[in-house]
C-alpha atoms as a PDB file:
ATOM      1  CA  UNK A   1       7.161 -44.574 -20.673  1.00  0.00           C
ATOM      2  CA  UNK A   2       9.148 -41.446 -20.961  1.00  0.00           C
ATOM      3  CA  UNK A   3       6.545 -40.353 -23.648  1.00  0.00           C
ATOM      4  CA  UNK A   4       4.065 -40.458 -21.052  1.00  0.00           C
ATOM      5  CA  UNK A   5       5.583 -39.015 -18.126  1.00  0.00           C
ATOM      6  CA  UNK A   6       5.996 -36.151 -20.426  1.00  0.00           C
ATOM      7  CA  UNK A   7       2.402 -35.976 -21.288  1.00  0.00           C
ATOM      8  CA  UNK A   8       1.716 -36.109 -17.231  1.00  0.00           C
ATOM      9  CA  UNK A   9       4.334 -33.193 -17.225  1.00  0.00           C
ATOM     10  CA  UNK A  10       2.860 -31.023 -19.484  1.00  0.00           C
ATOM     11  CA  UNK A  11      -0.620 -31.745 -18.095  1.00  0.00           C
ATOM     12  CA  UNK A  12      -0.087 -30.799 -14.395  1.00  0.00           C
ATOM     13  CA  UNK A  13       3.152 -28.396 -14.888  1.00  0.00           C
ATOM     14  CA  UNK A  14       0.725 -25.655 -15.840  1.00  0.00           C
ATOM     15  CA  UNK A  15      -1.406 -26.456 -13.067  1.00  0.00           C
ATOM     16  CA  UNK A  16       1.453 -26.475 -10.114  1.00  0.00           C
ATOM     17  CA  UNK A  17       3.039 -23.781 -11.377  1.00  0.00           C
ATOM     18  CA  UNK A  18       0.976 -21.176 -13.539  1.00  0.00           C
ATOM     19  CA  UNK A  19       2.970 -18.482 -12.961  1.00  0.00           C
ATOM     20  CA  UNK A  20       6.467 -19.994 -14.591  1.00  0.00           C
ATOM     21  CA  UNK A  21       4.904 -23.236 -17.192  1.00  0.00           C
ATOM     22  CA  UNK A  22       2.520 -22.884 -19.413  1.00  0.00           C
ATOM     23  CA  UNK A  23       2.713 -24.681 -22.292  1.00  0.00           C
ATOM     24  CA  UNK A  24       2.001 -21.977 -25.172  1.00  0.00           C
ATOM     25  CA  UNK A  25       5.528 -20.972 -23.929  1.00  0.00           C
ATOM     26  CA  UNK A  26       7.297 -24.295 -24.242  1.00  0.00           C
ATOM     27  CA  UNK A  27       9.991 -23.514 -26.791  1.00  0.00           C
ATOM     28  CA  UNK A  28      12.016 -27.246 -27.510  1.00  0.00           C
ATOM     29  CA  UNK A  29      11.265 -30.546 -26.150  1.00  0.00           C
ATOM     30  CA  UNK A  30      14.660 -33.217 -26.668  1.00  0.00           C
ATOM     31  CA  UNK A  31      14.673 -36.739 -26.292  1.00  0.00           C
ATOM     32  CA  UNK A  32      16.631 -38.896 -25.449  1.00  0.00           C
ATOM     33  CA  UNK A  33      16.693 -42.512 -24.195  1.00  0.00           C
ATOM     34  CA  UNK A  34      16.437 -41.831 -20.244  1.00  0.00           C
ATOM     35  CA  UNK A  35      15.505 -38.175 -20.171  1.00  0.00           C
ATOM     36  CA  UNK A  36      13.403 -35.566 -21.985  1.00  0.00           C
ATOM     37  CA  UNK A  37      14.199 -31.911 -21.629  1.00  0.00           C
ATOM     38  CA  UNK A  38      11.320 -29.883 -21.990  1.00  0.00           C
ATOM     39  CA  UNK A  39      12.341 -25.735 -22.311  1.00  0.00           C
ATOM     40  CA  UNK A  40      10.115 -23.167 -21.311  1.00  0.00           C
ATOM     41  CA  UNK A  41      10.163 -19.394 -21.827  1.00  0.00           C
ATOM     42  CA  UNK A  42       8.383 -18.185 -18.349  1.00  0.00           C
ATOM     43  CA  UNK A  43       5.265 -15.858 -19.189  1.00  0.00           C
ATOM     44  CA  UNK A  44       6.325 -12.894 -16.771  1.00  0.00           C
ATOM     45  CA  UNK A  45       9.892 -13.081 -16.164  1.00  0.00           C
ATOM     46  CA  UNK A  46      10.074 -13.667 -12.727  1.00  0.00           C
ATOM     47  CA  UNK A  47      12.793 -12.672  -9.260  1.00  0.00           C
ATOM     48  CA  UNK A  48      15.056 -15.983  -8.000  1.00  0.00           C
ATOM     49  CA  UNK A  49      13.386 -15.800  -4.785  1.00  0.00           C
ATOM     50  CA  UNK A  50       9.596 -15.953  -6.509  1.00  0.00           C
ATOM     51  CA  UNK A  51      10.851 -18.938  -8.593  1.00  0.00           C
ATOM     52  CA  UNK A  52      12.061 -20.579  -5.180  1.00  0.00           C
ATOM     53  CA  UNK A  53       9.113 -19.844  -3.555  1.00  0.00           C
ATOM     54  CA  UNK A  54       6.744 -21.405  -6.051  1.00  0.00           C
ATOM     55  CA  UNK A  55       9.143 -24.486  -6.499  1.00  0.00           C
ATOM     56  CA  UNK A  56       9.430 -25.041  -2.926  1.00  0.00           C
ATOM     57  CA  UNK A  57       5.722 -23.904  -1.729  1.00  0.00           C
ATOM     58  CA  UNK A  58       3.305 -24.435  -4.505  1.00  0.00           C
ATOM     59  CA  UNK A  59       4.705 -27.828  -6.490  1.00  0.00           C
ATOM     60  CA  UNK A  60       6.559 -29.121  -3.036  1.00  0.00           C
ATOM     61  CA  UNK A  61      10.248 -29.542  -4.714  1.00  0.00           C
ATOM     62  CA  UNK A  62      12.952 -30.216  -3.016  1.00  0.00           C
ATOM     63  CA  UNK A  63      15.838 -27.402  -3.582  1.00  0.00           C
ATOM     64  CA  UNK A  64      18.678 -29.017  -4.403  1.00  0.00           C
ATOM     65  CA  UNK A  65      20.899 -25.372  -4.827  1.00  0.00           C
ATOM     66  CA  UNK A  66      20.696 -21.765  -5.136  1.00  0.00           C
ATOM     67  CA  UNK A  67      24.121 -20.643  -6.169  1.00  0.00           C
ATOM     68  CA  UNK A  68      25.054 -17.081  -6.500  1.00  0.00           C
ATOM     69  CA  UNK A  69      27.724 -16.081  -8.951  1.00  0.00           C
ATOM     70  CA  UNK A  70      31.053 -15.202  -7.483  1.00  0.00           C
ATOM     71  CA  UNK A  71      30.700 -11.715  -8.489  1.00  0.00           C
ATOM     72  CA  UNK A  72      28.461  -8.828  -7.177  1.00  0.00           C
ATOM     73  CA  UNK A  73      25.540  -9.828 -10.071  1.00  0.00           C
ATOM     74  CA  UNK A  74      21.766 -10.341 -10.514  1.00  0.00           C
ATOM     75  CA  UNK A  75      23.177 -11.791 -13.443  1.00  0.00           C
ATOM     76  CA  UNK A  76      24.076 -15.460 -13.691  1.00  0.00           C
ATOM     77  CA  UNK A  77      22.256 -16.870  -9.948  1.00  0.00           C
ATOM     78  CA  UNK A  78      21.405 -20.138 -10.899  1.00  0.00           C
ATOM     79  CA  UNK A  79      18.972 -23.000  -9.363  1.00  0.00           C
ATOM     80  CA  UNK A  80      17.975 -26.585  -9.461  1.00  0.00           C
ATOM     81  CA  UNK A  81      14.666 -27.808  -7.519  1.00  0.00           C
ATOM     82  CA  UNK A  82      13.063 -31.302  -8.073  1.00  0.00           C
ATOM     83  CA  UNK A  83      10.341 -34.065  -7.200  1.00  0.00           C
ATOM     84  CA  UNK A  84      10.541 -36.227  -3.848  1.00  0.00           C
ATOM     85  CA  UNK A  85      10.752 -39.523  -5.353  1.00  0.00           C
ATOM     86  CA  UNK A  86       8.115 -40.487  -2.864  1.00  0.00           C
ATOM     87  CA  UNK A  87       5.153 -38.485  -5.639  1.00  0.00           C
ATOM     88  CA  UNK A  88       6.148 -41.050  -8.563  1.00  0.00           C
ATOM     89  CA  UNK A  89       6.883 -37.741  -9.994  1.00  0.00           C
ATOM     90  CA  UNK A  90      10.383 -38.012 -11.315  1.00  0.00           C
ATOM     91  CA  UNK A  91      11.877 -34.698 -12.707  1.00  0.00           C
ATOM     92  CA  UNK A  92      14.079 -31.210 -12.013  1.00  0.00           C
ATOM     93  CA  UNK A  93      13.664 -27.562 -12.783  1.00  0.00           C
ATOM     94  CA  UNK A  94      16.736 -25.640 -13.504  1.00  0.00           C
ATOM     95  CA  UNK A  95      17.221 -21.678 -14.186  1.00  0.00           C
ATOM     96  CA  UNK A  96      19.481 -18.992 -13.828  1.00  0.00           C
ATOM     97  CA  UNK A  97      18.762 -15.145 -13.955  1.00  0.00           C
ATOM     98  CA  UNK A  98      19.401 -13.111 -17.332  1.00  0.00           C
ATOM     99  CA  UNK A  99      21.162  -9.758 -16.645  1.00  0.00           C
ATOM    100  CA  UNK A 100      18.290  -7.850 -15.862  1.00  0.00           C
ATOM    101  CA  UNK A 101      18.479 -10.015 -12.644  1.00  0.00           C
ATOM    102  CA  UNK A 102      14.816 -12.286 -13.395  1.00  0.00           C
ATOM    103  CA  UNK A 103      14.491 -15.482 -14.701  1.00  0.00           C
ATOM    104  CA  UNK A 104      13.644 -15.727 -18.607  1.00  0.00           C
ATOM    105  CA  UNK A 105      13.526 -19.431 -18.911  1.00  0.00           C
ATOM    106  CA  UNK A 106      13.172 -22.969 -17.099  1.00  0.00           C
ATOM    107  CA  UNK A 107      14.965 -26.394 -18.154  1.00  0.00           C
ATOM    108  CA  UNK A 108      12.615 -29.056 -16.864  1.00  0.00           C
ATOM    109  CA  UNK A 109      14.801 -32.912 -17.116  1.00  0.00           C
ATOM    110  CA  UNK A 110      11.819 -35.504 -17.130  1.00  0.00           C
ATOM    111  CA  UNK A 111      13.681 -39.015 -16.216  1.00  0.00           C
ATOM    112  CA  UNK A 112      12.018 -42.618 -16.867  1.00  0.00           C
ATOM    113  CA  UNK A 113      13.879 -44.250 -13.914  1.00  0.00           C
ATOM    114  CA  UNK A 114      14.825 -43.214 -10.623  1.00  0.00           C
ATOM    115  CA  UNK A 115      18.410 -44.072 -10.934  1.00  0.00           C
ATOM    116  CA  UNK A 116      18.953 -41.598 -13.411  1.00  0.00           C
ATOM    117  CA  UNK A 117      17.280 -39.004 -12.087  1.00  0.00           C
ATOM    118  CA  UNK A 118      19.599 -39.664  -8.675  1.00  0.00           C
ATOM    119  CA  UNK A 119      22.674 -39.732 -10.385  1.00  0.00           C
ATOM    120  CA  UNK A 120      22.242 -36.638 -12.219  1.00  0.00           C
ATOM    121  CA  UNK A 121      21.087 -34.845  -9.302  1.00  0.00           C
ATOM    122  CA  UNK A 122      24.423 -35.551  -7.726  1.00  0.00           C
ATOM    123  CA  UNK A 123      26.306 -34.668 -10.812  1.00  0.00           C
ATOM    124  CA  UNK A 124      24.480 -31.083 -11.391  1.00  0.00           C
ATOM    125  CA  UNK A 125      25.017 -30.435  -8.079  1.00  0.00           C
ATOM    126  CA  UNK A 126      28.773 -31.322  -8.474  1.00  0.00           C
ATOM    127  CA  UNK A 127      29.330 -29.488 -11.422  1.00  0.00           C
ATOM    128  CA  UNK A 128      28.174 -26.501  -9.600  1.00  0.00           C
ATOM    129  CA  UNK A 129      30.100 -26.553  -7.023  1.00  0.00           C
ATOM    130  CA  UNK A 130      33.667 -24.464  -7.871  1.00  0.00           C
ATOM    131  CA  UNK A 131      31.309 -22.137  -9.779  1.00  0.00           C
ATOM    132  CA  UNK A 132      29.887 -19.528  -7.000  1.00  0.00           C
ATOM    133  CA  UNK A 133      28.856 -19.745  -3.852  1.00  0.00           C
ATOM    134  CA  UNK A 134      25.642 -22.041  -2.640  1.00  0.00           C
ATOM    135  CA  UNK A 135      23.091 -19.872  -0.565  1.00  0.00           C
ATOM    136  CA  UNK A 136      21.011 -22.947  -0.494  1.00  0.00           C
ATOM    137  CA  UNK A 137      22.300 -26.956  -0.646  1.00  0.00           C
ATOM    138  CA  UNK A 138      20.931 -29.794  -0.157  1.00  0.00           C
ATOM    139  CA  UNK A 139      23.528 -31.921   1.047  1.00  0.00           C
ATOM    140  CA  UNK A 140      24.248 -35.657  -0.337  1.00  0.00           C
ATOM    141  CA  UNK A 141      22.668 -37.383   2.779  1.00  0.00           C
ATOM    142  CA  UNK A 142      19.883 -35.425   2.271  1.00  0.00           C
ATOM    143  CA  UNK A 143      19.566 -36.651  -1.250  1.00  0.00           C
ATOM    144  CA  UNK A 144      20.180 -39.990  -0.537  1.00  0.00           C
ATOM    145  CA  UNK A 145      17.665 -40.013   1.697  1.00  0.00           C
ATOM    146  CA  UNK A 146      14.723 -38.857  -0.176  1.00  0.00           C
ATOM    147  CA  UNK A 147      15.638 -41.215  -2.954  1.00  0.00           C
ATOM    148  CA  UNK A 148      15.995 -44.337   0.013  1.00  0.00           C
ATOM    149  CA  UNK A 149      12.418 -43.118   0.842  1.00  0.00           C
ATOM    150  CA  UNK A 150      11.121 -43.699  -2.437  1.00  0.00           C
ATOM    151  CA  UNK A 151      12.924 -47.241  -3.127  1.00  0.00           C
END
């Protein structure tokens, strides 16, 4: 199953989001028994806010944070975006700028079950949370409630 949603992934990632996946630039793909992470090098380094945009406008993801670092920096801003459970589509996008202040790279977390997937939601977003400040959160009833939806 997990095989497959990858395959789906890498079928209709490059298709949702030209500008950040294609799959000439996928770099490491590891498995493991609930997840895959998939790594992509993004074609033309791209701003935060462009990344954000296409997450949130193009592929309809849900934004779970946008955390700046606690330091003046274009260095370091990181992000985590993923599927309403309600698409059958059941993964998250992370990145984080590089010190030139754009976005080098995505970290795409393909899950085979919907408890997973909700559980580590709730634990990126709590490991994030001493380490900046959020510009964007989703907060946990928010969460909860797009994963109720899709039960």
């Amino acid at each position: 199953m997990l095989q497959e949603a990858i395959y789906k992934f890498k079928t209709s990632g490059p298709v949702i989001l030209p500008d950040l996946i294609d799959n000439v630039f996928l770099s490491k793909v590891t498995s493991y028994e609930d997840y895959a992470i998939l790594l992509y090098d993004v074609p033309k380094p791209q701003s935060m806010e462009n990344v954000l945009e296409m997450l949130e406008m193009n592929a309809d993801l849900a934004i779970l944070y946008h955390l700046e670092p606690p330091v003046d920096t274009v260095f370091g801003h990181e992000s985590c975006a993923y599927c309403f459970p309600v698409t059958e589509r059941m993964f998250k996008i992370n990145c984080k700028t590089h010190v030139d202040g754009l976005v080098h790279q995505l970290n795409v977390t393909i899950y085979n079950s919907i408890e997973v997937m909700s559980a580590d939601l709730f634990e990126d977003l709590r490991l994030h949370e001493k380490r900046g400040t959020f510009k964007v959160k989703r907060e946990h009833v928010q969460i909860m409630n797009d994963f109720n939806c899709g039960l």
